[in-house]
C-alpha atoms as a PDB file:
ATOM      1  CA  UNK A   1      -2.195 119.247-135.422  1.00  0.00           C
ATOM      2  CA  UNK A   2       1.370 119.682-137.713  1.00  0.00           C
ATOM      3  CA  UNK A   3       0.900 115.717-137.739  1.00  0.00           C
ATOM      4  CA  UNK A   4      -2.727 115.415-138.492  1.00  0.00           C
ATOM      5  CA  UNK A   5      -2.268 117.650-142.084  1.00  0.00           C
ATOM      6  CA  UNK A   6       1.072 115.312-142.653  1.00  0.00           C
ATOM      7  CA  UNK A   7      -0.570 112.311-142.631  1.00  0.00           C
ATOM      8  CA  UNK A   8      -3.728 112.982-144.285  1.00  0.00           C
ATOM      9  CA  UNK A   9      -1.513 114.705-147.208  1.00  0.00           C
ATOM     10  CA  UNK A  10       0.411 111.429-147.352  1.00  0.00           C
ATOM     11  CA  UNK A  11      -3.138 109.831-147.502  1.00  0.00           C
ATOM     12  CA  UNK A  12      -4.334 111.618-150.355  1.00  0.00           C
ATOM     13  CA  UNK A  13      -0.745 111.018-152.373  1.00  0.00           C
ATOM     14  CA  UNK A  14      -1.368 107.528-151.688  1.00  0.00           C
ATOM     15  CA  UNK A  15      -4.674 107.425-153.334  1.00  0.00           C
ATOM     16  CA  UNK A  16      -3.202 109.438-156.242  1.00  0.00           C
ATOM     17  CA  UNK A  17      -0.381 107.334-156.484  1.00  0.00           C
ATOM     18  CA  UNK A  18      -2.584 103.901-156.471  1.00  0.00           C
ATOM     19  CA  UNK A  19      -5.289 105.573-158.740  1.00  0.00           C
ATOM     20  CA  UNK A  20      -2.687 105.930-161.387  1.00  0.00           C
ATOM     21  CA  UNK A  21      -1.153 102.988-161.507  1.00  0.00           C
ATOM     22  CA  UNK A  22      -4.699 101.460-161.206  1.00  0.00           C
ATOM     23  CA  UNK A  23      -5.523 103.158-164.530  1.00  0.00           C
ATOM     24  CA  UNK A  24      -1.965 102.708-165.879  1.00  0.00           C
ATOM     25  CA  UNK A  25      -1.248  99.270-165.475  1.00  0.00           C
ATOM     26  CA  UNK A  26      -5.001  97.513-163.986  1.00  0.00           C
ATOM     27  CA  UNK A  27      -4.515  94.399-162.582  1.00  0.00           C
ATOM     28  CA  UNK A  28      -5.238  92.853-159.254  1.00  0.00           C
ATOM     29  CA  UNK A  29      -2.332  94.378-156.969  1.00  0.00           C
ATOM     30  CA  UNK A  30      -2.999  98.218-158.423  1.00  0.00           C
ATOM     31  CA  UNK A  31      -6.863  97.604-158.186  1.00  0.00           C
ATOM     32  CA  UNK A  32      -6.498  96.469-154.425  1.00  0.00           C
ATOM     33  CA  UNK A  33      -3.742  99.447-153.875  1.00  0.00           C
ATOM     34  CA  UNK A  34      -6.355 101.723-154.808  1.00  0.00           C
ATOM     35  CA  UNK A  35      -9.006 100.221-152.848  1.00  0.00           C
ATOM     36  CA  UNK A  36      -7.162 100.816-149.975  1.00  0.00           C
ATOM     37  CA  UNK A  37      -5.803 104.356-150.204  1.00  0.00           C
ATOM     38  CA  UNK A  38      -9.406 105.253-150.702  1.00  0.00           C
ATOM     39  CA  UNK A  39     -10.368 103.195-147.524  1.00  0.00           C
ATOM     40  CA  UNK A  40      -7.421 105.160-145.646  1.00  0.00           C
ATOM     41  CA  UNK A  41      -8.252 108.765-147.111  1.00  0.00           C
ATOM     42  CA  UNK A  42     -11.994 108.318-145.474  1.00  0.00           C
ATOM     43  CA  UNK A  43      -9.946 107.631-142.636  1.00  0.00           C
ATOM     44  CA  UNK A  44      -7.561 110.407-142.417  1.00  0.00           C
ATOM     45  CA  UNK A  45      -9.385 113.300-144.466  1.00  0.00           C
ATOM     46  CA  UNK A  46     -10.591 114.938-141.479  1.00  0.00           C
ATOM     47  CA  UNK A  47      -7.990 118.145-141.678  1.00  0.00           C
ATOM     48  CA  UNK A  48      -8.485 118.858-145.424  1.00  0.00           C
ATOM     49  CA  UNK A  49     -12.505 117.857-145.702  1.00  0.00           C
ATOM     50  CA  UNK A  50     -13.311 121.084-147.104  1.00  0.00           C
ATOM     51  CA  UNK A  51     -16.985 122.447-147.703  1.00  0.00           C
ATOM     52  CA  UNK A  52     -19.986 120.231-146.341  1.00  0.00           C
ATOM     53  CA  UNK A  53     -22.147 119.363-149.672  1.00  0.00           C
ATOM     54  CA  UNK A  54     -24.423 117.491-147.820  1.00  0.00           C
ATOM     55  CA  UNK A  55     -25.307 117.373-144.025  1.00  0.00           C
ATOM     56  CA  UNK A  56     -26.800 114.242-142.586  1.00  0.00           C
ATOM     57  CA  UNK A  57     -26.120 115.313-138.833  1.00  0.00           C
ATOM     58  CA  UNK A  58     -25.050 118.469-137.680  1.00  0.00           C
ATOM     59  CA  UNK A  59     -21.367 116.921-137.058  1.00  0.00           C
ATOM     60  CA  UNK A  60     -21.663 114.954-139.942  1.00  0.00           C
ATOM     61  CA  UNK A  61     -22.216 115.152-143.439  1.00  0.00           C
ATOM     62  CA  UNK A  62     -20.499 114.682-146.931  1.00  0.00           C
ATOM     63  CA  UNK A  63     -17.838 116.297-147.929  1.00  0.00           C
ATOM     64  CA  UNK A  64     -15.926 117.634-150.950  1.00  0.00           C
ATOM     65  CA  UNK A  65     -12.583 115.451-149.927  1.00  0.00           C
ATOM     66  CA  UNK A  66     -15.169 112.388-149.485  1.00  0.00           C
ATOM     67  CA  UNK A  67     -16.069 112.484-153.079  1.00  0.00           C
ATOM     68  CA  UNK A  68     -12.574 111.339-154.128  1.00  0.00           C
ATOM     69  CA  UNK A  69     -12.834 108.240-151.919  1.00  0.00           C
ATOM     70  CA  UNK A  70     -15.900 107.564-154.214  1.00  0.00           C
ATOM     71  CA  UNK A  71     -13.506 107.966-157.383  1.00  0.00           C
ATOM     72  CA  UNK A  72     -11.172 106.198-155.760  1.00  0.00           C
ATOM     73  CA  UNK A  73     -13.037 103.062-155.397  1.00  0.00           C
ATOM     74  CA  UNK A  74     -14.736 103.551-158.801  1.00  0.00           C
ATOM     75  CA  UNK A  75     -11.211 103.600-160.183  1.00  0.00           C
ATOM     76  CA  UNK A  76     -10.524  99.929-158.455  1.00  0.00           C
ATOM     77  CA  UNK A  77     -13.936  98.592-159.211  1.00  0.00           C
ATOM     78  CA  UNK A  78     -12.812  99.035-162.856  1.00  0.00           C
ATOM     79  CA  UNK A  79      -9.851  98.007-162.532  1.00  0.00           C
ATOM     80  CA  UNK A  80     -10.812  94.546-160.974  1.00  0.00           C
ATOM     81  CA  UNK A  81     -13.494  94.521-163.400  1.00  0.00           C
ATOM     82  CA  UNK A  82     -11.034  94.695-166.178  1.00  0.00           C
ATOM     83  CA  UNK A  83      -8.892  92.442-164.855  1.00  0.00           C
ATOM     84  CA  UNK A  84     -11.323  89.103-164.277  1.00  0.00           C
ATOM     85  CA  UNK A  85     -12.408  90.177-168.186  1.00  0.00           C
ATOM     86  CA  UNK A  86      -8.380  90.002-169.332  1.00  0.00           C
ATOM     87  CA  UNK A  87      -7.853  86.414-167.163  1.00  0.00           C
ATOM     88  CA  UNK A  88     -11.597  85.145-168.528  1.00  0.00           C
ATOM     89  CA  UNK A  89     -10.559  85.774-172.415  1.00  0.00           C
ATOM     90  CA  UNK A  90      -7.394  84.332-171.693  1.00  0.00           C
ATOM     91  CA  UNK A  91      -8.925  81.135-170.061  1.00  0.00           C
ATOM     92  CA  UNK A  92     -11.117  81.460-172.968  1.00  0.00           C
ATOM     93  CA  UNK A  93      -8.938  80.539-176.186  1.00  0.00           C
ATOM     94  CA  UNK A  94      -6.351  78.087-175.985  1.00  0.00           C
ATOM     95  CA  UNK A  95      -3.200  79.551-177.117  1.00  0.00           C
ATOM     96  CA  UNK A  96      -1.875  77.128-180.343  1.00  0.00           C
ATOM     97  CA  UNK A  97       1.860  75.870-179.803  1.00  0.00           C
ATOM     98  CA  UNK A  98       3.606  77.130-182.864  1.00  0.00           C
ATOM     99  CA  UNK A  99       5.811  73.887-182.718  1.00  0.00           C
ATOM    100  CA  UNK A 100       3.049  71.300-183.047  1.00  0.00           C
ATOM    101  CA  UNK A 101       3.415  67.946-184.672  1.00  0.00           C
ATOM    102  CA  UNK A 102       0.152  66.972-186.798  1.00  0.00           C
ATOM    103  CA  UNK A 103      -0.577  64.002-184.668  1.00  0.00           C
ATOM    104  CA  UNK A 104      -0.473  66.058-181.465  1.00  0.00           C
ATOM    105  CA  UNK A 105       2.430  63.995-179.916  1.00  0.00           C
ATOM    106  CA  UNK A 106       5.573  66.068-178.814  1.00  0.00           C
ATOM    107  CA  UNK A 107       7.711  65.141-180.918  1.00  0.00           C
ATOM    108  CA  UNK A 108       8.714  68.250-182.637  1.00  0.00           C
ATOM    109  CA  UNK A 109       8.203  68.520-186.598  1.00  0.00           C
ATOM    110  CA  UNK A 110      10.966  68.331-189.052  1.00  0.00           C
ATOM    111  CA  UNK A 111      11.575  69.475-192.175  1.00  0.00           C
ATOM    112  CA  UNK A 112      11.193  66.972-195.614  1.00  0.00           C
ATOM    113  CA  UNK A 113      12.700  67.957-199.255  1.00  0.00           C
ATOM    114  CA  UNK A 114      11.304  66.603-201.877  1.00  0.00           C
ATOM    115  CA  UNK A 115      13.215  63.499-202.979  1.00  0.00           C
ATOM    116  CA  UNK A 116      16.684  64.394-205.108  1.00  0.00           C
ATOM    117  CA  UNK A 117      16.966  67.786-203.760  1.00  0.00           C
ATOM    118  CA  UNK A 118      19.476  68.814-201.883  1.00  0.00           C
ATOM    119  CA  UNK A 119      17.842  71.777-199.494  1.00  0.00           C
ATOM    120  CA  UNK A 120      19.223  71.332-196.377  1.00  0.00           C
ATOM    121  CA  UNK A 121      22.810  71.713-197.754  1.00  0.00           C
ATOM    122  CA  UNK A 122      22.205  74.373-200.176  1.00  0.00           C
ATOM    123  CA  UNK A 123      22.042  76.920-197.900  1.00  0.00           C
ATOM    124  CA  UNK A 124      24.907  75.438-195.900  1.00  0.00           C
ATOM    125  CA  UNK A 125      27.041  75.828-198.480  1.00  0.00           C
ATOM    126  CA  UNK A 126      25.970  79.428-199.808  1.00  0.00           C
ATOM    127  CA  UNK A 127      27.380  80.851-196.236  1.00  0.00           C
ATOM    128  CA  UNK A 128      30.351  78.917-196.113  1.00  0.00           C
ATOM    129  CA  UNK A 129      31.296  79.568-199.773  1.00  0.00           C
END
């Protein structure tokens, strides 16, 4: 029995634990660690169920502990939901290359003065002197 309340305790830190990440930081890993802790707390509730809030058989029914399963997975439904929005607006708009050469070859850009200036040395020469 000692081992029953250990695990299910260890059950319901996990689905803490995964929930707030999941919330914290949502992407694919935290959304599926949440998922699962809520799978595994349905699972291994049964010593801290609490009060039946609805009975379907008379050894059956839902419970109060049941109900944060069902947050559980809400929590990684939105989290995979935001997630497949964050990769499709990134898919979405092509991020621009600051370093891009006009013609769109690779060659990277350089820098023209204007014909009798001396630019590229002035600066040179205002450290050094």
């Amino acid at each position: 029995m000692q081992n029953a309340v250990f695990y299910s305790l260890v059950a319901m830190c996990s689905l803490f634990a995964a929930s707030t990440w999941c919330l914290a930081r949502p992407h694919l890993l935290s959304s599926l660690a949440a998922l699962v802790a809520s799978g595994l707390w349905v699972l291994m509730n049964g010593p801290l169920e609490g009060r039946v809030l609805y009975s379907v058989t008379p050894e059956n029914g839902l419970t109060e502990s049941d109900l944060l399963s069902g947050v559980g997975v809400c929590i990684a439904a939105w989290g995979f939901l935001t997630t497949r929005n964050r990769r499709r607006r990134r898919r979405l708009r092509k991020p621009a290359s600051p370093r891009r050469h006009p013609d769109d070859s690779r060659a990277m850009p350089t820098t023209v003065f204007p014909a009798g200036s001396d630019g590229g040395t002035d600066a040179i020469r205002r450290k050094a002197g």
